[in-house]
Protein backbone atom coordinates (compact mmCIF):
# COMPACT_ATOMS: atom_id res chain seq x y z
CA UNK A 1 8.15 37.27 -9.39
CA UNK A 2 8.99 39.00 -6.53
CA UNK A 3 7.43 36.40 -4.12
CA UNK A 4 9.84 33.75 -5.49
CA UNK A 5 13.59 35.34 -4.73
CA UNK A 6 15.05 32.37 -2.91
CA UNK A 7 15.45 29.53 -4.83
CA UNK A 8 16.53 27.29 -1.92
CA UNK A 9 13.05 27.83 -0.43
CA UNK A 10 11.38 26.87 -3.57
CA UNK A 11 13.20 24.40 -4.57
CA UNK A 12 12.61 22.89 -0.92
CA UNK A 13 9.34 23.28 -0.80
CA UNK A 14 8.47 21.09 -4.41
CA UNK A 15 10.75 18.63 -3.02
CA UNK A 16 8.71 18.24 -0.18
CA UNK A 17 5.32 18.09 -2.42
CA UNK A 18 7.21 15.21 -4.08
CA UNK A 19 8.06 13.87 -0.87
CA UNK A 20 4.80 13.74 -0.05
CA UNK A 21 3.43 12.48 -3.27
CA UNK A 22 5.82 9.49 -3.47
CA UNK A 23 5.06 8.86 0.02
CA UNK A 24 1.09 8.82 -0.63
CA UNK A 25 1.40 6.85 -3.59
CA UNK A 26 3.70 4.34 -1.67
CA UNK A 27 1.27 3.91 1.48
CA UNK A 28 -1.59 3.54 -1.35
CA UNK A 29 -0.01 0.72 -3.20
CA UNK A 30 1.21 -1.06 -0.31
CA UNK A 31 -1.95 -1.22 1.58
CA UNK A 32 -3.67 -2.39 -1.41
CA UNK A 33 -0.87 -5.44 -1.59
CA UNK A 34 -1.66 -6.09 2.00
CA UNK A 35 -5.79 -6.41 1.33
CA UNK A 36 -4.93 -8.25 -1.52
CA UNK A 37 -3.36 -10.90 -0.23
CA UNK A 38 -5.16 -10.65 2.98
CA UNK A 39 -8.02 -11.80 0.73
CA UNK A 40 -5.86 -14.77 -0.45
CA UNK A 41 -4.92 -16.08 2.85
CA UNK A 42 -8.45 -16.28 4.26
CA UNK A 43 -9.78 -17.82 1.20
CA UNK A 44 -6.53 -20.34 1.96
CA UNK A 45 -7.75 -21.32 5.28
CA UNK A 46 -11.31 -21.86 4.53
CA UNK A 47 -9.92 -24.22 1.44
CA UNK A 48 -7.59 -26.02 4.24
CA UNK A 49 -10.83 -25.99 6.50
CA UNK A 50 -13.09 -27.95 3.84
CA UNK A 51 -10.17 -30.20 2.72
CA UNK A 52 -9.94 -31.26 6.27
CA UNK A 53 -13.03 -32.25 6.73
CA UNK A 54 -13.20 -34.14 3.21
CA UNK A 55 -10.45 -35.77 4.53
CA UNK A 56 -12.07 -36.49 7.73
CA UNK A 57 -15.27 -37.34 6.68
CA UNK A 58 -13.72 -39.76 3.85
């Protein structure tokens, strides 16, 4: 225990781990929403696309 005599500097330091968790886990779930619905909107436009040219071609 004699490594660990300020608590200020180890109470920083966790909150900083947990900064940086929260943070990963943040960037992580947001990018996934972003591919997700990235998938969604293209599969959007090719469904406008091909009711377009039913429409066209009808």
């Amino acid at each position: 225990m004699d490594l660990v005599k300020d608590e200020r500097g180890v109470v920083l330091m966790m909150a900083l781990a947990l900064l940086f968790f929260v943070s990963l886990f943040l960037f992580t779930f947001v990018s996934w929403h972003d591919s997700l619905y990235g998938t969604y909107d293209s599969l959007g436009t090719v469904y406008e696309k091909a009711a377009i040219t039913i429409m066209q071609s009808g």
